[in-house]
C-alpha atoms as a PDB file:
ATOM      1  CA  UNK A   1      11.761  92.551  42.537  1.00  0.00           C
ATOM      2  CA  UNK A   2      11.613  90.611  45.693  1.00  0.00           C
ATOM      3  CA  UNK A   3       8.215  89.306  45.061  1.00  0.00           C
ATOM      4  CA  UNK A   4       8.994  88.350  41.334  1.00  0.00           C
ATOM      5  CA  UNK A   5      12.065  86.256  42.567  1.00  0.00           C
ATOM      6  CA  UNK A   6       9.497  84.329  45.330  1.00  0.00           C
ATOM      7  CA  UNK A   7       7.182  83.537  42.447  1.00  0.00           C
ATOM      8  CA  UNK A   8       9.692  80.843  40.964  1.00  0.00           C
ATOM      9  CA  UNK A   9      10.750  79.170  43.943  1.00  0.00           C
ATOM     10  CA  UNK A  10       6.918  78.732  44.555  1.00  0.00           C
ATOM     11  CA  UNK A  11       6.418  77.153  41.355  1.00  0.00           C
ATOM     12  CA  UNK A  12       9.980  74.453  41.552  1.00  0.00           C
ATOM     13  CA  UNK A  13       8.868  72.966  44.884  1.00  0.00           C
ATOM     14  CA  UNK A  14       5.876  71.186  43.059  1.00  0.00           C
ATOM     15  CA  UNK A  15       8.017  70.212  40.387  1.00  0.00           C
ATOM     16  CA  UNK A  16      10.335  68.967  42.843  1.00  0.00           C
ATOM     17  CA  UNK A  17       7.754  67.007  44.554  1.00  0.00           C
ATOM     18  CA  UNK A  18       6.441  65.730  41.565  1.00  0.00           C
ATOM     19  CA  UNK A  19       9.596  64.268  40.474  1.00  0.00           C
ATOM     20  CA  UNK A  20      10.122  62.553  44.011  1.00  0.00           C
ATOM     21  CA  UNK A  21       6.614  60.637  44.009  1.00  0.00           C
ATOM     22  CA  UNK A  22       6.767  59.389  40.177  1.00  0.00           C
ATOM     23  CA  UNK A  23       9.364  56.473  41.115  1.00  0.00           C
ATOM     24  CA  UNK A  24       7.728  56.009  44.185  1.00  0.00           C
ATOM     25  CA  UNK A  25       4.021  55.447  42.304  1.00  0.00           C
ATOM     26  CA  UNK A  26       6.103  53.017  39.794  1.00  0.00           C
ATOM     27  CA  UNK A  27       7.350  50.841  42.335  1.00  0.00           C
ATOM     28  CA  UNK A  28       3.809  50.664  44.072  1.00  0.00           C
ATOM     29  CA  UNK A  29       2.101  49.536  40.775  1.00  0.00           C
ATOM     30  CA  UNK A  30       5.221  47.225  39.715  1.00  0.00           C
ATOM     31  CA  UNK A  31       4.778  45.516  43.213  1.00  0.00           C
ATOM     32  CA  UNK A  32       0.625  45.425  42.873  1.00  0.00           C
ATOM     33  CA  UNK A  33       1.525  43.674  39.433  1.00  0.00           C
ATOM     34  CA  UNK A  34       3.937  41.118  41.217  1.00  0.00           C
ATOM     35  CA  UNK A  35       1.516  40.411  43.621  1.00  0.00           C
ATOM     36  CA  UNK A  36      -1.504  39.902  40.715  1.00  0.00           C
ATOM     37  CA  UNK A  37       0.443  37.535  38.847  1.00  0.00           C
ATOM     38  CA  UNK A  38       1.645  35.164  42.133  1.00  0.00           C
ATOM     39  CA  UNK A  39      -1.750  34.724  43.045  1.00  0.00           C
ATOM     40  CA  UNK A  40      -2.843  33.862  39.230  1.00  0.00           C
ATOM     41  CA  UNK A  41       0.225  31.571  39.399  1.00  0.00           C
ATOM     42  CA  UNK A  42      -1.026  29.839  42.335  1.00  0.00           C
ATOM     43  CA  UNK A  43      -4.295  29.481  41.098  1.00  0.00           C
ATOM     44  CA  UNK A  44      -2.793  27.711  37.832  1.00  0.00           C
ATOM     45  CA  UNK A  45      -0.846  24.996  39.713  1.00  0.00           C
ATOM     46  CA  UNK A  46      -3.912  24.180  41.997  1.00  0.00           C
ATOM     47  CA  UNK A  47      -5.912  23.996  38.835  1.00  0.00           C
ATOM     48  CA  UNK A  48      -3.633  21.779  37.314  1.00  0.00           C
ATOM     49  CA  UNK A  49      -3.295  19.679  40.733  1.00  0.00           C
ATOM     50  CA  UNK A  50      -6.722  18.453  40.779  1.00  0.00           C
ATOM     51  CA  UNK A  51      -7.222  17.528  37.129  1.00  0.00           C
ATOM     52  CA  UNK A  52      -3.942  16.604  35.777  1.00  0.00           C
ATOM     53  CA  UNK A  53      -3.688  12.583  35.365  1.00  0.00           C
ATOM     54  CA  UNK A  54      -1.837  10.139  37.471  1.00  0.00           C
ATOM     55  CA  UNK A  55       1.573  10.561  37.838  1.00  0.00           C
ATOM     56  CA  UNK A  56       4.373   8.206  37.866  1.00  0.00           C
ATOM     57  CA  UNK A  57       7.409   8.292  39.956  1.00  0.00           C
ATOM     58  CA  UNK A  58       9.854   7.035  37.177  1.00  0.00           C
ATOM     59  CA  UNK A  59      10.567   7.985  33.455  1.00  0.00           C
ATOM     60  CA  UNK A  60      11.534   5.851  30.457  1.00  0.00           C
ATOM     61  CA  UNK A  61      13.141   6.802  27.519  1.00  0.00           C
ATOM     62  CA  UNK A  62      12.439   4.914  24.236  1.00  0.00           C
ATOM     63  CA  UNK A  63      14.712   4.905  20.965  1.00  0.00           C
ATOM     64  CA  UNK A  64      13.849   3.317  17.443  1.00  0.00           C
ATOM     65  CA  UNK A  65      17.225   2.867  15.887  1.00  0.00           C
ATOM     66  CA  UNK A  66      15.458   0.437  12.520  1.00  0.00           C
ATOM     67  CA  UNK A  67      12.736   2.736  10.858  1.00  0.00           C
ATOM     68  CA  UNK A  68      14.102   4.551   8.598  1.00  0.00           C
ATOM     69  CA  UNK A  69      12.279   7.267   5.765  1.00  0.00           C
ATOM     70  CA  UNK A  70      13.102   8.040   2.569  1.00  0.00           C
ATOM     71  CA  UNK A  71      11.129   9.036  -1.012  1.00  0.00           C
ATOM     72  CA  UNK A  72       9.230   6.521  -2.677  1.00  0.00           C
ATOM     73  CA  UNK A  73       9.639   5.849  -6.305  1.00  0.00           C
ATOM     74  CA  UNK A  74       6.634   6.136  -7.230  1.00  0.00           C
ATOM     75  CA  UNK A  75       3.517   8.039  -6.243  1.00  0.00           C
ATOM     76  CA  UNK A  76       1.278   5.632  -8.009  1.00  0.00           C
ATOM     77  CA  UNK A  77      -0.048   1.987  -9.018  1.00  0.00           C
ATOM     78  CA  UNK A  78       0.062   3.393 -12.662  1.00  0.00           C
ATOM     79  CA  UNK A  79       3.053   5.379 -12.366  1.00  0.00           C
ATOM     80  CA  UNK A  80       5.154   2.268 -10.979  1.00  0.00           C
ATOM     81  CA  UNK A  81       3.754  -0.173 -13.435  1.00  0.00           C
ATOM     82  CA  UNK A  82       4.407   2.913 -16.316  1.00  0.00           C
ATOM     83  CA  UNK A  83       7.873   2.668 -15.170  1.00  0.00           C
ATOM     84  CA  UNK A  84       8.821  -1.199 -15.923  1.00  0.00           C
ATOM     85  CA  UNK A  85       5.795  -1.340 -19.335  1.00  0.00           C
ATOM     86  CA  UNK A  86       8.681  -1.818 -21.448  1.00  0.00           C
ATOM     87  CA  UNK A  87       9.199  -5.189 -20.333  1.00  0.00           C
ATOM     88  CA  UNK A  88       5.566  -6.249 -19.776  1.00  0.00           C
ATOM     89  CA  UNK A  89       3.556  -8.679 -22.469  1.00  0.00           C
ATOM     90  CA  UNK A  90       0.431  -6.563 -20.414  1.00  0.00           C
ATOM     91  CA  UNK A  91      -0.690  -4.446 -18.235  1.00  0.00           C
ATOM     92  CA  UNK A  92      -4.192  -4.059 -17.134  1.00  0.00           C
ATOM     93  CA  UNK A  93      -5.296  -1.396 -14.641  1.00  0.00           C
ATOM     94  CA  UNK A  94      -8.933  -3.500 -14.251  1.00  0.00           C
ATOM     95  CA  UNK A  95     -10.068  -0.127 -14.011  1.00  0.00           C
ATOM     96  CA  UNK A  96     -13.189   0.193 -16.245  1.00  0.00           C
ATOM     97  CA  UNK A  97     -16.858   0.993 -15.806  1.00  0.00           C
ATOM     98  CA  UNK A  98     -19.726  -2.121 -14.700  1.00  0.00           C
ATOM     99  CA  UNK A  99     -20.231  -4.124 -17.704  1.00  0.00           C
ATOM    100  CA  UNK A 100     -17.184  -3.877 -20.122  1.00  0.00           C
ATOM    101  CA  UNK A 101     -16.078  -6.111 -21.699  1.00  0.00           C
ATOM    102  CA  UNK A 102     -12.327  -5.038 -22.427  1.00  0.00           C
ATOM    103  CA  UNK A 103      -9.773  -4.414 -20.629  1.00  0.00           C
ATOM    104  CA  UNK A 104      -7.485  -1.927 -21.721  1.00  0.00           C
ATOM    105  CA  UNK A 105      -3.796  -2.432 -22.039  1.00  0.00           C
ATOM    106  CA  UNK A 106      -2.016   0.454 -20.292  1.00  0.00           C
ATOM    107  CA  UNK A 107       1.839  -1.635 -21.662  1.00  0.00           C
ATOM    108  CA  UNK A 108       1.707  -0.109 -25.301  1.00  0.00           C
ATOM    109  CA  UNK A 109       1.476  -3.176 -26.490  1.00  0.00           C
ATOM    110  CA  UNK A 110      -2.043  -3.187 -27.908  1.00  0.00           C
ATOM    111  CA  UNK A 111      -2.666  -6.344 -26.134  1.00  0.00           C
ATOM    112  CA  UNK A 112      -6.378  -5.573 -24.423  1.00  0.00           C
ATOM    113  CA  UNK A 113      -8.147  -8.165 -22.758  1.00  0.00           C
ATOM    114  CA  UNK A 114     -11.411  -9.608 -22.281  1.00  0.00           C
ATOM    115  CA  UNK A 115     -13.974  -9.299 -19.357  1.00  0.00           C
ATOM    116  CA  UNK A 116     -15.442 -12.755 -19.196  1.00  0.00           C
ATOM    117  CA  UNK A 117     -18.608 -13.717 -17.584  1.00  0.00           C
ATOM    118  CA  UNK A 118     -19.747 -10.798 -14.928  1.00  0.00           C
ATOM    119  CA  UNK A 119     -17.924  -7.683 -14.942  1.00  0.00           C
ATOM    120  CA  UNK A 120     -18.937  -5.318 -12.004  1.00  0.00           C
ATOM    121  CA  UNK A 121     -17.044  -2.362 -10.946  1.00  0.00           C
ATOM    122  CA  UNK A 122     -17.055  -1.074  -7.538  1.00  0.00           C
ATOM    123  CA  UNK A 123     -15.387   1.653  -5.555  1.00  0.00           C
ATOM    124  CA  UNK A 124     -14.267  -0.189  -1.918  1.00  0.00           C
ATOM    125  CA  UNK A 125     -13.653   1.656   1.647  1.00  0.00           C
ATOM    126  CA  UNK A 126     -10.201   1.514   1.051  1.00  0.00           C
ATOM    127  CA  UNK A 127      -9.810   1.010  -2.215  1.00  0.00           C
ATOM    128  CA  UNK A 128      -6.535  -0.768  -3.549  1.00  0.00           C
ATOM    129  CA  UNK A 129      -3.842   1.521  -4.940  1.00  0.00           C
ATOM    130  CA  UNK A 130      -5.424   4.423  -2.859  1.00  0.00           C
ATOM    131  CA  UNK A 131      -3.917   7.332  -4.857  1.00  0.00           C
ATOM    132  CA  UNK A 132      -4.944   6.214  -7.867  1.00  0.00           C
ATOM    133  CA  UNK A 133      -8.227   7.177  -9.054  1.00  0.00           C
ATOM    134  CA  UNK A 134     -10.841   4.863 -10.531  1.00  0.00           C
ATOM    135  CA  UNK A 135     -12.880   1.415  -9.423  1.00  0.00           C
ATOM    136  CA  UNK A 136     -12.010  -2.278  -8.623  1.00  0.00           C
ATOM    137  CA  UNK A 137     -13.104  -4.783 -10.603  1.00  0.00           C
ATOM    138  CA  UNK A 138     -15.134  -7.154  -8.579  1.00  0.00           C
ATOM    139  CA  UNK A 139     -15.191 -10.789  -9.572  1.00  0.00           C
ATOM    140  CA  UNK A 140     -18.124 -12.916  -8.376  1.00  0.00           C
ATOM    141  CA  UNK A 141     -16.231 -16.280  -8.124  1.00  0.00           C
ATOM    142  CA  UNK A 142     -18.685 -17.966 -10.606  1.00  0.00           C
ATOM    143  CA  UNK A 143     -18.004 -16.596 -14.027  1.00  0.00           C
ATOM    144  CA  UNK A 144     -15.687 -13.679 -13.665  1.00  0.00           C
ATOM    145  CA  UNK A 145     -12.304 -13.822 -15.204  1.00  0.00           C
ATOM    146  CA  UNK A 146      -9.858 -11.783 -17.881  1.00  0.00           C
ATOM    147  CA  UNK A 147      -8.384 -13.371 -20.689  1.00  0.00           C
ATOM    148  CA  UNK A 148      -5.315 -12.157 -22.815  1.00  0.00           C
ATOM    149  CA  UNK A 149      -6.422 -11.829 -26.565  1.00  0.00           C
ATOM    150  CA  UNK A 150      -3.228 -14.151 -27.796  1.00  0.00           C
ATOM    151  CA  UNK A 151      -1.137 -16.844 -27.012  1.00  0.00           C
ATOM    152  CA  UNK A 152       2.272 -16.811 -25.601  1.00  0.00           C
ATOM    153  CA  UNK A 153       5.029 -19.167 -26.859  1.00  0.00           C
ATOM    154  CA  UNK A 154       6.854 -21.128 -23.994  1.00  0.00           C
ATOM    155  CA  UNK A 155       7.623 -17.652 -21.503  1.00  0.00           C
ATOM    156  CA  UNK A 156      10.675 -19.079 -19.434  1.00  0.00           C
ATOM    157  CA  UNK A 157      11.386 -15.758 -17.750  1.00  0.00           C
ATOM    158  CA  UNK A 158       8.658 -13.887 -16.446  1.00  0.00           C
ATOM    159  CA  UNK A 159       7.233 -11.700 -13.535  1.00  0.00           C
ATOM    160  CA  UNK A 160       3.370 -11.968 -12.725  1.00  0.00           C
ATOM    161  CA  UNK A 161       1.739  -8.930 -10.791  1.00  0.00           C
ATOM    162  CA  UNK A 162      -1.786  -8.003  -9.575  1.00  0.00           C
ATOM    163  CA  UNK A 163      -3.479  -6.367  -6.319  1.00  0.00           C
ATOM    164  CA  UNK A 164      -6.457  -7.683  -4.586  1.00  0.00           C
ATOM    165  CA  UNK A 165      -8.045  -8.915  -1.609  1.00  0.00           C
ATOM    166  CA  UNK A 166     -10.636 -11.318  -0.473  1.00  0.00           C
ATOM    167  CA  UNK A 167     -12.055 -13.489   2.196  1.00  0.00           C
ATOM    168  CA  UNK A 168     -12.172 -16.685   0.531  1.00  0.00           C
ATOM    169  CA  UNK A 169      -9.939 -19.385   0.920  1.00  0.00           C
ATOM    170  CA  UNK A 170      -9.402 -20.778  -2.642  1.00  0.00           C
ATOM    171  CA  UNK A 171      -9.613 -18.916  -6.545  1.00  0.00           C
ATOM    172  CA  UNK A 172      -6.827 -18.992  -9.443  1.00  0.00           C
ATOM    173  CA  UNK A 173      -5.294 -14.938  -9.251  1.00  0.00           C
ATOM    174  CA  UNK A 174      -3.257 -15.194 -12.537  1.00  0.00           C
ATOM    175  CA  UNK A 175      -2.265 -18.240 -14.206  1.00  0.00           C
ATOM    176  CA  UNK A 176      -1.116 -19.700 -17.854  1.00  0.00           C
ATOM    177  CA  UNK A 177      -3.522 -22.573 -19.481  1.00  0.00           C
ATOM    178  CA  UNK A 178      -3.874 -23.886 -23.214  1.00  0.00           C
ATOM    179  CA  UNK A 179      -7.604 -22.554 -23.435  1.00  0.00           C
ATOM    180  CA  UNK A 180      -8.303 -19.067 -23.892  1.00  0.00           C
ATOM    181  CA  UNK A 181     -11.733 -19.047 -22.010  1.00  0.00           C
ATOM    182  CA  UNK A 182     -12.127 -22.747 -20.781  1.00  0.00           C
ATOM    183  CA  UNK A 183     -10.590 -25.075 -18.346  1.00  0.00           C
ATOM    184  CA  UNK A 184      -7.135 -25.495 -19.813  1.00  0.00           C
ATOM    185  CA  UNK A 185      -6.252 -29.142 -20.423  1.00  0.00           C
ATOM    186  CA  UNK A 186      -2.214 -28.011 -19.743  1.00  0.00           C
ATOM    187  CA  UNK A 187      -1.838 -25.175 -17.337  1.00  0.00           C
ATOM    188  CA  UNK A 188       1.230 -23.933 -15.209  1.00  0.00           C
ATOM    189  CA  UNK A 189       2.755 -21.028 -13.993  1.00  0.00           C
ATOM    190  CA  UNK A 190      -0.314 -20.447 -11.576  1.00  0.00           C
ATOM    191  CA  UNK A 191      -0.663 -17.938  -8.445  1.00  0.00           C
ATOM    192  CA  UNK A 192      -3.066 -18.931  -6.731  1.00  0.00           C
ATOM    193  CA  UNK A 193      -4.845 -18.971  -2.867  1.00  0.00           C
ATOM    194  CA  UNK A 194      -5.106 -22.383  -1.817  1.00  0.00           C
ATOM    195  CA  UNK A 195      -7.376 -24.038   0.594  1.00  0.00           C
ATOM    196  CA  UNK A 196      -5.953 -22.855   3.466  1.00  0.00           C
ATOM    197  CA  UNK A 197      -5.929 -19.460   2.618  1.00  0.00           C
ATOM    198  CA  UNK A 198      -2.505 -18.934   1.963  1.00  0.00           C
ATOM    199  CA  UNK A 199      -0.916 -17.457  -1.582  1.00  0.00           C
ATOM    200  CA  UNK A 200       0.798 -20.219  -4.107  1.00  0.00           C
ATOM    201  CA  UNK A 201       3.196 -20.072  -7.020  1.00  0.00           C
ATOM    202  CA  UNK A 202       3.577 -23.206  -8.966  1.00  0.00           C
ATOM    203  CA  UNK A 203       5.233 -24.448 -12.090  1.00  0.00           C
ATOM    204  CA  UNK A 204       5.325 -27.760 -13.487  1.00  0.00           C
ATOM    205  CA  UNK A 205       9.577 -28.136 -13.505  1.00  0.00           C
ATOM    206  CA  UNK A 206      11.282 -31.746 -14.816  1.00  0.00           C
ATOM    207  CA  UNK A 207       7.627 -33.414 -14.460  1.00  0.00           C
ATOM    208  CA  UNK A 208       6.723 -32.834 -11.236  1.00  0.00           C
ATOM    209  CA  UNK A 209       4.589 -29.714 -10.417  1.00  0.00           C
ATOM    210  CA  UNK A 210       6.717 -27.392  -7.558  1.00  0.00           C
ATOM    211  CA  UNK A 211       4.994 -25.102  -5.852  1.00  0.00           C
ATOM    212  CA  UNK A 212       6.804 -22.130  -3.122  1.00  0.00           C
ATOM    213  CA  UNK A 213       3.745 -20.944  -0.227  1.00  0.00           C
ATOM    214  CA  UNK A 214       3.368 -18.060   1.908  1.00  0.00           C
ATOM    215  CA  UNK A 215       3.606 -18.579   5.333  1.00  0.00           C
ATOM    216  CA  UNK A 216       0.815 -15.835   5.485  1.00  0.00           C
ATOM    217  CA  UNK A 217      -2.821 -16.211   4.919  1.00  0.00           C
ATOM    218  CA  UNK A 218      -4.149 -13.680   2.868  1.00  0.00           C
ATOM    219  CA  UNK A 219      -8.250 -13.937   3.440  1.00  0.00           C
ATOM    220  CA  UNK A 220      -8.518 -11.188   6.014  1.00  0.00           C
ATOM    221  CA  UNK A 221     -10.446  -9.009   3.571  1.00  0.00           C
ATOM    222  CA  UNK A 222      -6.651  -6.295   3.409  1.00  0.00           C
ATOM    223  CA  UNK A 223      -5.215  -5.091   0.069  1.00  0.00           C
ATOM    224  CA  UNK A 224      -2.642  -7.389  -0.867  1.00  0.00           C
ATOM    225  CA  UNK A 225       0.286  -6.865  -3.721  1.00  0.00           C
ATOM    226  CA  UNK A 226       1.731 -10.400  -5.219  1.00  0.00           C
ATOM    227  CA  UNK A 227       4.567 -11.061  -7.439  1.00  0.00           C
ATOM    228  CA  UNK A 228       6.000 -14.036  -8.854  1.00  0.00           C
ATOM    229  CA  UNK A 229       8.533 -14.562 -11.176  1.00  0.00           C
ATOM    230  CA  UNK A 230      10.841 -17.302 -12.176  1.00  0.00           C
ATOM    231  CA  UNK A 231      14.173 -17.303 -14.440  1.00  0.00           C
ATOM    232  CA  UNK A 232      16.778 -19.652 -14.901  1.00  0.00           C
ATOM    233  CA  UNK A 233      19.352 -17.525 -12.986  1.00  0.00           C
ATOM    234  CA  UNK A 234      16.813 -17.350  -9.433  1.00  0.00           C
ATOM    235  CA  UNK A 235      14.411 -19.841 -10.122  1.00  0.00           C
ATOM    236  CA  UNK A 236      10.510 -19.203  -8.399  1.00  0.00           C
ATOM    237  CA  UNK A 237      10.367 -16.634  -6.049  1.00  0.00           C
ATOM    238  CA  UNK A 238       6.977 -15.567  -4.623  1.00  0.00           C
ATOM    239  CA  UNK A 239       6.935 -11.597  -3.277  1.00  0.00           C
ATOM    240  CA  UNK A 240       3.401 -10.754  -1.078  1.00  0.00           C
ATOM    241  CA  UNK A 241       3.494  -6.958  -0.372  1.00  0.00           C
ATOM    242  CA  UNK A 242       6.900  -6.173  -1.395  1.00  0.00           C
ATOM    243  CA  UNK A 243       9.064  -8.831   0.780  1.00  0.00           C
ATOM    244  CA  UNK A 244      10.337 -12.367  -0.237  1.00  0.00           C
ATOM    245  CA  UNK A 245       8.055 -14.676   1.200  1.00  0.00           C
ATOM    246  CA  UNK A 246       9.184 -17.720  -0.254  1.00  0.00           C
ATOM    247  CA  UNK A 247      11.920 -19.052  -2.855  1.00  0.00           C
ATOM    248  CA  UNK A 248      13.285 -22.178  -4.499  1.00  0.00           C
ATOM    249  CA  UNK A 249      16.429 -21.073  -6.759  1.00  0.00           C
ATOM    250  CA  UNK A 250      16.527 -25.223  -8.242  1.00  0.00           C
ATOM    251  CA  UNK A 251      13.058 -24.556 -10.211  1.00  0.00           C
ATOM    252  CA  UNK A 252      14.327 -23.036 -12.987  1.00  0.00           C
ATOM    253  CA  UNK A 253      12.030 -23.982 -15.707  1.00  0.00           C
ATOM    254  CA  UNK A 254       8.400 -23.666 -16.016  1.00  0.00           C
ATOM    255  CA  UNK A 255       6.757 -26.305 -18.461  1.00  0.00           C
ATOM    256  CA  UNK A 256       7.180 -25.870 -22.208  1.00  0.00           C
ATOM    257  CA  UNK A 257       4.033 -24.556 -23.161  1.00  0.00           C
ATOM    258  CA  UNK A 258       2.008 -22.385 -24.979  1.00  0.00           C
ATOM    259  CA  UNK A 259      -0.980 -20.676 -23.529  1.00  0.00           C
ATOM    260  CA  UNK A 260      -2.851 -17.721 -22.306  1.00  0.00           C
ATOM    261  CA  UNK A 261      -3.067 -15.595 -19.513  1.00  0.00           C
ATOM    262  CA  UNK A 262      -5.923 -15.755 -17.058  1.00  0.00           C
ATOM    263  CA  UNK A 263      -7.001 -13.567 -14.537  1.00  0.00           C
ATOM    264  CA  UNK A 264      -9.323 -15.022 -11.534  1.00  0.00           C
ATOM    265  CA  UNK A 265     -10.153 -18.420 -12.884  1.00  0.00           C
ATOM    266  CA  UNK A 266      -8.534 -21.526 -14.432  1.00  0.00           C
ATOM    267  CA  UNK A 267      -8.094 -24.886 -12.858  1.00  0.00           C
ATOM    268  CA  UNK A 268      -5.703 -25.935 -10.027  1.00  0.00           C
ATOM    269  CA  UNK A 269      -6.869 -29.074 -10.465  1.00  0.00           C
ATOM    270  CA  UNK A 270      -3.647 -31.237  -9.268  1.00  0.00           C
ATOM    271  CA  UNK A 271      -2.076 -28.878  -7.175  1.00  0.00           C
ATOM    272  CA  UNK A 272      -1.056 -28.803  -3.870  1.00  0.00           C
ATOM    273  CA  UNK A 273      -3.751 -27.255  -1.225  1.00  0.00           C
ATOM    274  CA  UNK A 274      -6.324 -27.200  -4.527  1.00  0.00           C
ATOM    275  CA  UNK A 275      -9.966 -25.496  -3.473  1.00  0.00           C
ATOM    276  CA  UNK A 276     -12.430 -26.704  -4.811  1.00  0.00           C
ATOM    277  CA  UNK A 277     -13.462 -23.735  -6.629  1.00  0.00           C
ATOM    278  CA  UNK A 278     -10.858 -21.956  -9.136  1.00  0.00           C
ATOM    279  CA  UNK A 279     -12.817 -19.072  -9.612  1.00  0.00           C
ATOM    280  CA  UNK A 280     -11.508 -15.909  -7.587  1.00  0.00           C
ATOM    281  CA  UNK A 281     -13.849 -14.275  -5.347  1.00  0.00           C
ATOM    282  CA  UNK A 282     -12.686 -11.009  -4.014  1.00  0.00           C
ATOM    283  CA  UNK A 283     -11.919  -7.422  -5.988  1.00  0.00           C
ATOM    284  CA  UNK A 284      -8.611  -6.937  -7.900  1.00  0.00           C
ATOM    285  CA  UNK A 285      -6.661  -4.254  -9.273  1.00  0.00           C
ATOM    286  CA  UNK A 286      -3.610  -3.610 -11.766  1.00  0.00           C
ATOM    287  CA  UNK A 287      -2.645  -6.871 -13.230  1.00  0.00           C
ATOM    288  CA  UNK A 288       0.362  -7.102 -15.138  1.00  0.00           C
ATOM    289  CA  UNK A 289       2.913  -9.840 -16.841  1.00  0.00           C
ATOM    290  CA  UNK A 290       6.281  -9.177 -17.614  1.00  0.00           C
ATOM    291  CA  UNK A 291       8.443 -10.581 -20.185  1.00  0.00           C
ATOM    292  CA  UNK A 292      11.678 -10.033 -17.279  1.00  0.00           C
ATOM    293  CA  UNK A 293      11.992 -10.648 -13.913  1.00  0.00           C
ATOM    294  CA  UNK A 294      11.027  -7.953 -11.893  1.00  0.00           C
ATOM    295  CA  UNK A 295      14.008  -7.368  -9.345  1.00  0.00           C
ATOM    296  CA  UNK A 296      13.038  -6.805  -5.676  1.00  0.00           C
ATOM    297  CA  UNK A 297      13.948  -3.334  -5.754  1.00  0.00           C
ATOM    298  CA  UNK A 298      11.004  -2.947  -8.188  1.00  0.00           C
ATOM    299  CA  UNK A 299       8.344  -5.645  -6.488  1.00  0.00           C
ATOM    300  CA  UNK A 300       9.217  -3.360  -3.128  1.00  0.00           C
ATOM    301  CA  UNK A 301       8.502  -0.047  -5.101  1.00  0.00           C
ATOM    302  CA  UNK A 302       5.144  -1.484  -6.817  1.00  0.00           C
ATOM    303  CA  UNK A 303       3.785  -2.461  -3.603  1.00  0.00           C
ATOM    304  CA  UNK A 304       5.158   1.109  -2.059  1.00  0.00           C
ATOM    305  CA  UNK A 305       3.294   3.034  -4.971  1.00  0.00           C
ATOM    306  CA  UNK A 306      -0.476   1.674  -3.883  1.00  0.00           C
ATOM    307  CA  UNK A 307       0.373   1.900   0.531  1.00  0.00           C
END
């Protein structure tokens, strides 16, 4: 009995032991571990030291308080010119293939247009309106032009619209003229880029012709968005990109005519900062004409749609 009472006492003592040197082995690997990650720290920071950049002793701290973002209208060229048709006489996306010879009225109002002279189609590196799909239409500044396929009696309010860009100082962009494919002996309401380079809206008001001018050149080859309109209540007011650029509220009246459309070429003959050359050279896109006056809520959402 004496022997079998030794045998257990033998057998707690390692037990014991055991349960002594466990938190003592813990502590030696928790330190080891300590120790392993200082020295990675320290190797880190003297990475870091020789290739971080030059530092400065001060800081700055900028704020922005103007920008602003919100939801644009309109995801689209044809979506935001979809969105006023109801008011347009036209609407042509200048979207088709090399070579036609109509342009398709995207207003509902069956009033297609004609691809005079050269018609080339080209997809530019960026292209105008760059979420909408399709080409340019690329006029050579020789013989390209679009014509509507009627006359328009006397339009006293209206809103003319079209994207493009060029590099050219001079060309007729859209513009109303007694001859459907000719030089028009009575013209008016013309947008035009004058010899300087800058953008033009003119009417010929109580005799005289009146013209309102960008401070802005627009030949440096960018995508630009113009709008003009005139009514009796604002007079001529001349949008490039989406912002007033230039107004004169006492034109009210354009000249009492009757006329076509044009797009790219009639004469400027008489007009102030006249090229020599009428014809546009440069690529264009979307060209409408409203029957209203486009407010400038909706000029800044058109030129939103095509940024």
């Amino acid at each position: 009995m004496t022997g079998l009472h030794a045998l257990p006492r033998v057998r707690r003592r390692p037990l014991a032991l055991l349960r002594l040197r466990l938190p003592a082995l813990g502590r030696l690997r928790d330190g080891r571990l300590v120790a392993v990650l200082l020295v990675l720290a320290l190797a880190v920071v003297v990475l870091l030291n020789q290739f971080a950049p030059t530092r400065s002793a001060y800081s700055a701290r900028i704020t922005d308080s103007t920008n602003t973002a919100g939801t644009a209208p309109y995801f689209t060229c044809a979506g935001a010119v979809s969105a006023d048709a109801s008011g347009a006489l036209f609407a042509y996306r200048l979207g088709e293939a090399s070579g036609s010879r109509t342009a398709a009225d995207a207003s509902g109002k069956a009033a297609n247009g004609t691809y005079q002279g050269s018609m080339v189609a080209a997809t530019p590196n960026p292209n105008g309106c760059v979420r909408d799909t399709g080409s340019a239409y690329v006029l050579n500044g020789s013989t390209s032009f679009v014509s509507t396929p009627r006359a328009y009696t006397n339009p006293t309010t209206f809103s003319e619209e079209v994207w493009f860009r060029t590099t050219v100082a001079g060309g007729l962009l859209i513009g109303f003229g007694s001859s459907q494919t000719g030089t028009s002996g009575q013209h008016d309401r013309q947008v035009y880029v004058n010899a300087s380079g800058q953008l033009v809206f003119g009417s010929y008001w109580n005799n005289t012709t009146q013209v309102v001018t960008s401070p802005q050149t627009v030949t440096d080859g960018a995508w630009h968005h113009v709008v003009s309109t005139m009514s009796p209540a604002n007079g001529m007011r001349l949008y490039l990109d989406g912002s007033l650029v230039a107004s004169n509220a006492a034109y009210t009246q354009p000249e009492n005519a009757t006329g076509y459309f044009k797009i790219g070429y009639d004469t400027i003959a008489g007009w102030p900062g006249a090229p020599s050359n009428y014809f546009f050279t440069g690529s264009m896109r979307f060209a409408a004409v409203y029957g209203t006056e486009l407010t400038a809520a909706q000029v800044a959402a058109h030129a939103a749609a095509g940024r």
